[in-house]
Each structure stands twice: as structure tokens, then as C-alpha cells.
N, C-alpha and C. Protein backbone atom coordinates (compact mmCIF):
# COMPACT_ATOMS: atom_id res chain seq x y z
N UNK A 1 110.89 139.75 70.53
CA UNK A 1 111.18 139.00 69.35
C UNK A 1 109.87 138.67 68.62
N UNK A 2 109.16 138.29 69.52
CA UNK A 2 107.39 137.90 68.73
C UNK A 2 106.83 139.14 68.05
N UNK A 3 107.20 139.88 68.77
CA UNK A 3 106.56 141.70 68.11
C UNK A 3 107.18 141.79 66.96
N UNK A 4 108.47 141.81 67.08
CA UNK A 4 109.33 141.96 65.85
C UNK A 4 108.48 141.26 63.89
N UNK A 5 108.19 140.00 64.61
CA UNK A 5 107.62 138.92 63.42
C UNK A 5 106.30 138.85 63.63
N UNK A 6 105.82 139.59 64.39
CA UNK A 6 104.14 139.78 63.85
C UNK A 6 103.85 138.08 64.78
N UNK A 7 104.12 137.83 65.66
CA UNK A 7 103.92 136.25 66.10
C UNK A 7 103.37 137.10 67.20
N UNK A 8 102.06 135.94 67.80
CA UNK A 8 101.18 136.05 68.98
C UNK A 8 102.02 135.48 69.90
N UNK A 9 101.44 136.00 71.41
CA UNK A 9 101.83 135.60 72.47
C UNK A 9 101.00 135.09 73.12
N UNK A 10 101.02 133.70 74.04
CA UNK A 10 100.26 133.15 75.21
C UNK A 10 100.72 132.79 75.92
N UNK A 11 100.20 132.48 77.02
CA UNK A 11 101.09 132.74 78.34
C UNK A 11 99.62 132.42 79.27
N UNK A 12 100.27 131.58 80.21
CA UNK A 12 99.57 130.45 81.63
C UNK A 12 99.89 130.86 82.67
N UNK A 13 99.08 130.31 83.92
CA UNK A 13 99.78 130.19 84.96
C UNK A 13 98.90 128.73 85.59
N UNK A 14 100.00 127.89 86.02
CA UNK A 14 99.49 126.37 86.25
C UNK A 14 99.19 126.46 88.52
N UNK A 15 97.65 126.44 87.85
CA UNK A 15 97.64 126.93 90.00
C UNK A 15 98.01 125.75 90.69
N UNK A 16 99.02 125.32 91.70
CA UNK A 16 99.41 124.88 92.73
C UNK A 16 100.06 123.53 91.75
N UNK A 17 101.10 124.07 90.79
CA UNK A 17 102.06 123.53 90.06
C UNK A 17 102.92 122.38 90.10
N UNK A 18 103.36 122.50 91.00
CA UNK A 18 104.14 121.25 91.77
C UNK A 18 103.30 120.49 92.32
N UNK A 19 101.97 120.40 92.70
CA UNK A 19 101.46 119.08 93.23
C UNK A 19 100.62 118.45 92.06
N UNK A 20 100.70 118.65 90.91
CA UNK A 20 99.42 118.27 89.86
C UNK A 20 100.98 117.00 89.86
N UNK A 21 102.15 116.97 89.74
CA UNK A 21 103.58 116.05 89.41
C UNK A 21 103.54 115.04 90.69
N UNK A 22 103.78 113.62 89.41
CA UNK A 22 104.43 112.96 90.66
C UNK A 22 105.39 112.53 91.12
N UNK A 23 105.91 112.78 92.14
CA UNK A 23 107.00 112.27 92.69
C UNK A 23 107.54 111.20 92.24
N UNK A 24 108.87 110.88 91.55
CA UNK A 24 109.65 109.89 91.26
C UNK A 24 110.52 108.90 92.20
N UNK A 25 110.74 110.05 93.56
CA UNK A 25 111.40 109.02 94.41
C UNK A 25 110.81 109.05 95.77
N UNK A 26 110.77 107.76 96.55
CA UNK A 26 110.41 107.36 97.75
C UNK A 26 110.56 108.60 99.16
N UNK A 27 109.67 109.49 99.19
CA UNK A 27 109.75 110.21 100.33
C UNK A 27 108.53 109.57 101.18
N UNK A 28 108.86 109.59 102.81
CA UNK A 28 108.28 109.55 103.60
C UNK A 28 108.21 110.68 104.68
N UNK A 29 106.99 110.77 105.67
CA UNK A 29 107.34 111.66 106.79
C UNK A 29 106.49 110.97 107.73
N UNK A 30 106.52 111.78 108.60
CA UNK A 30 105.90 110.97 109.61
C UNK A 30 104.69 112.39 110.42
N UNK A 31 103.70 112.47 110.39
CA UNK A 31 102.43 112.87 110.62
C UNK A 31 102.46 113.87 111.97
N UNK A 32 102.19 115.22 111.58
CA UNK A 32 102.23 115.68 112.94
C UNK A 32 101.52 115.64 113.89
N UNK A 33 100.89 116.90 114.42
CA UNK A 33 99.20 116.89 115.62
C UNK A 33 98.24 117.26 115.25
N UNK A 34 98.68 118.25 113.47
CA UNK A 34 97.76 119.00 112.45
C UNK A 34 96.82 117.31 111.96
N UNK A 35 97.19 116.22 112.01
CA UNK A 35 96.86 115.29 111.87
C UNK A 35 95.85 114.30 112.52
N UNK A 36 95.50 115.15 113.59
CA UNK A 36 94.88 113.84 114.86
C UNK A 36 95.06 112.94 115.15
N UNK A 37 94.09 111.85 115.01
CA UNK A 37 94.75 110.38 115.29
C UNK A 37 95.44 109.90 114.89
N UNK A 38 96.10 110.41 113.39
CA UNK A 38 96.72 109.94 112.67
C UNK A 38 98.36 110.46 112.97
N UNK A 39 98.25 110.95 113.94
CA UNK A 39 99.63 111.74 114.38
C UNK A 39 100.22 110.56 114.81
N UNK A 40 101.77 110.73 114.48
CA UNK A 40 102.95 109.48 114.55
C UNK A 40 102.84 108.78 113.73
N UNK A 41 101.98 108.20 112.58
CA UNK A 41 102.07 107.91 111.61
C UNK A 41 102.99 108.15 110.29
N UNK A 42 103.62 106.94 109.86
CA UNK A 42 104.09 107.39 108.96
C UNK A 42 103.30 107.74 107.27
N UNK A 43 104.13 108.66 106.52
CA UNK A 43 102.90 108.57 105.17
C UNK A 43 104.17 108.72 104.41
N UNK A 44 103.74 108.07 103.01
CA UNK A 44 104.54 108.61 101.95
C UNK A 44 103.77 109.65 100.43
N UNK A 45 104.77 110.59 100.46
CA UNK A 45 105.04 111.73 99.80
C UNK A 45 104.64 111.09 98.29
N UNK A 46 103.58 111.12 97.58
CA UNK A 46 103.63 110.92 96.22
C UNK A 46 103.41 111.59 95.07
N UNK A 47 103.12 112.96 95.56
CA UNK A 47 103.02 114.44 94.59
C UNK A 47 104.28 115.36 94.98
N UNK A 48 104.97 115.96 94.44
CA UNK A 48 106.15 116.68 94.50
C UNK A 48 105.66 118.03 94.95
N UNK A 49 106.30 117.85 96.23
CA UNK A 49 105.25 119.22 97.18
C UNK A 49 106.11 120.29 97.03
N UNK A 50 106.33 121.63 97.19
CA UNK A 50 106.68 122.82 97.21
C UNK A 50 107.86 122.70 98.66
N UNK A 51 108.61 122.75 98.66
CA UNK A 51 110.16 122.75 99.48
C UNK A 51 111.27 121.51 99.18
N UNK A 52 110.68 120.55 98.07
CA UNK A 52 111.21 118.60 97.63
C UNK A 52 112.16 119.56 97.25
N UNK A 53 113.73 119.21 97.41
CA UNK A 53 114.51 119.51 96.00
C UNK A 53 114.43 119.00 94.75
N UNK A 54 113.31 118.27 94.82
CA UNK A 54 113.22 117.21 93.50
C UNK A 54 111.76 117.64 92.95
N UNK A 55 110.86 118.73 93.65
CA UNK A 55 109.72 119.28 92.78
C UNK A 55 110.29 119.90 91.92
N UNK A 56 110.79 120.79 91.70
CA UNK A 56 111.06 121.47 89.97
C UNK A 56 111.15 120.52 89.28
N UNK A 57 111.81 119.67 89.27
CA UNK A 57 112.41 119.02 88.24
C UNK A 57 111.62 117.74 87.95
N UNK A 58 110.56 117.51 89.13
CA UNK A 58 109.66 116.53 88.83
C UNK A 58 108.43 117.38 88.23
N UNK A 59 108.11 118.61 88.10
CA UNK A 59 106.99 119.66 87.39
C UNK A 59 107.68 119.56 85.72
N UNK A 60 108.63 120.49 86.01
CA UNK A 60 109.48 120.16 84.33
C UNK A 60 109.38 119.15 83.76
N UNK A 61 109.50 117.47 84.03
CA UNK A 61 109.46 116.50 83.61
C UNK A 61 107.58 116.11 83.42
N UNK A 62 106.85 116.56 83.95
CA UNK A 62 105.32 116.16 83.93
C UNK A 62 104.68 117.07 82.88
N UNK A 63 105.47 118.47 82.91
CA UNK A 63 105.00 119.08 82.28
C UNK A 63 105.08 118.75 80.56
N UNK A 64 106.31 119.02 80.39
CA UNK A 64 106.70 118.50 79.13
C UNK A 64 106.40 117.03 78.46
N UNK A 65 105.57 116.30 79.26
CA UNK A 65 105.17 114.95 78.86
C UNK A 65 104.13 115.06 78.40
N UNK A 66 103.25 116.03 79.57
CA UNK A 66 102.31 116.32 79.21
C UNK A 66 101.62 117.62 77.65
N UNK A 67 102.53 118.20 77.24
CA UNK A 67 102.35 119.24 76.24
C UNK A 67 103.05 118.50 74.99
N UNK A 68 104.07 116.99 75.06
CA UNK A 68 104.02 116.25 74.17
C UNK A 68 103.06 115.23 73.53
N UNK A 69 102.38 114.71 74.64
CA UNK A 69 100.92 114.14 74.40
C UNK A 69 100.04 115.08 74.07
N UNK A 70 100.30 116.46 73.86
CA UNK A 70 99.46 117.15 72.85
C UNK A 70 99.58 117.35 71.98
N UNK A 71 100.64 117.45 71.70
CA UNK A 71 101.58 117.50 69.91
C UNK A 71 102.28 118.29 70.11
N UNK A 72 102.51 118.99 70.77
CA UNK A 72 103.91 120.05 71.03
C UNK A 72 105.40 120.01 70.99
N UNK A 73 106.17 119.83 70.76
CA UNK A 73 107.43 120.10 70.70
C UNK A 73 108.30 120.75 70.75
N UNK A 74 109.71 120.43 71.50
CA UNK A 74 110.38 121.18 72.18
C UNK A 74 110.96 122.13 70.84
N UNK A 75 111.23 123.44 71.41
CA UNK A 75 112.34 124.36 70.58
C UNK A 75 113.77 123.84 70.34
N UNK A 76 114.19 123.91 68.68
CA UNK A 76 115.92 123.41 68.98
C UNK A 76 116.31 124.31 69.85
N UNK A 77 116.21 125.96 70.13
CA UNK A 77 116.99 126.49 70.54
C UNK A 77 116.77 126.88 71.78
N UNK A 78 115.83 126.13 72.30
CA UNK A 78 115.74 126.17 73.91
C UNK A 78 115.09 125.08 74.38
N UNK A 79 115.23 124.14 74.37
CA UNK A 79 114.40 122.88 74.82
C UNK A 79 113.15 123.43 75.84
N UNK A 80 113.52 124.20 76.76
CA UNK A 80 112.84 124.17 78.03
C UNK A 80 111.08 124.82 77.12
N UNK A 81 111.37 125.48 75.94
CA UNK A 81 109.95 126.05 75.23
C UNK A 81 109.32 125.12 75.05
């Protein structure tokens, strides 16, 4: 479609995507042996890590906050642009 109208293309890739977002809701875990002393410990989750069912949708939401505090704005005909 951009070819069509003579419009440029750009195009990203955001490295390790899901943790730059933060987590909206209360996850905890509890610390393995990769941990040392700190093993059995509990910790809480405050970046939306890669397996959350709630990282996409906490990246989508950071993202778009963030490219509105630049002046950007969504497409009528596809929000997600």
C-alpha cells in the first residue's frame, strides 16, 4: 500500500520488549537455587516478563503511551498503528 502512494517505510525492533513494561498486577514468586542465599525467598514480579499472560498486553499498553508522549497517534483504521 505505501509503494502504491509513494509513502516511506520504517520499521523497529524493540530488544527484550516485554521487560522495558510494567507490570500492572501483583505477581509474586518465590526464588529458586539459581538464586543463592536468596533461595526461598519471596520476590515480586514488576516488569512484564516473557511467559505473564498479561506481558503483551502490558507492552501494547507502554508502548502506545509511550509513542503518544511523542506526538503520535493512533490510525482510525487500525488503532494498533
Amino acid at each position: 500500500m505505501a509503494a502504491l502512494h509513494g509513502l516511506p517505510i520504517m520499521a523497529a525492533d524493540v530488544m527484550n520488549a516485554y521487560v522495558t513494561a510494567p507490570n500492572k498486577e501483583k505477581i509474586w514468586t518465590t526464588l529458586g537455587p539459581e538464586f543463592g542465599s536468596d533461595c526461598g525467598k519471596k520476590a515480586i514480579i514488576v516488569r512484564a516478563l516473557y511467559g505473564l499472560k498479561s506481558a503483551g498486553a502490558a507492552f501494547h499498553s507502554h508502548l502506545g503511551e509511550c509513542m503518544r508522549n511523542l506526538g503520535y497517534k493512533p490510525c482510525l483504521a487500525d488503532p494498533d498503528l
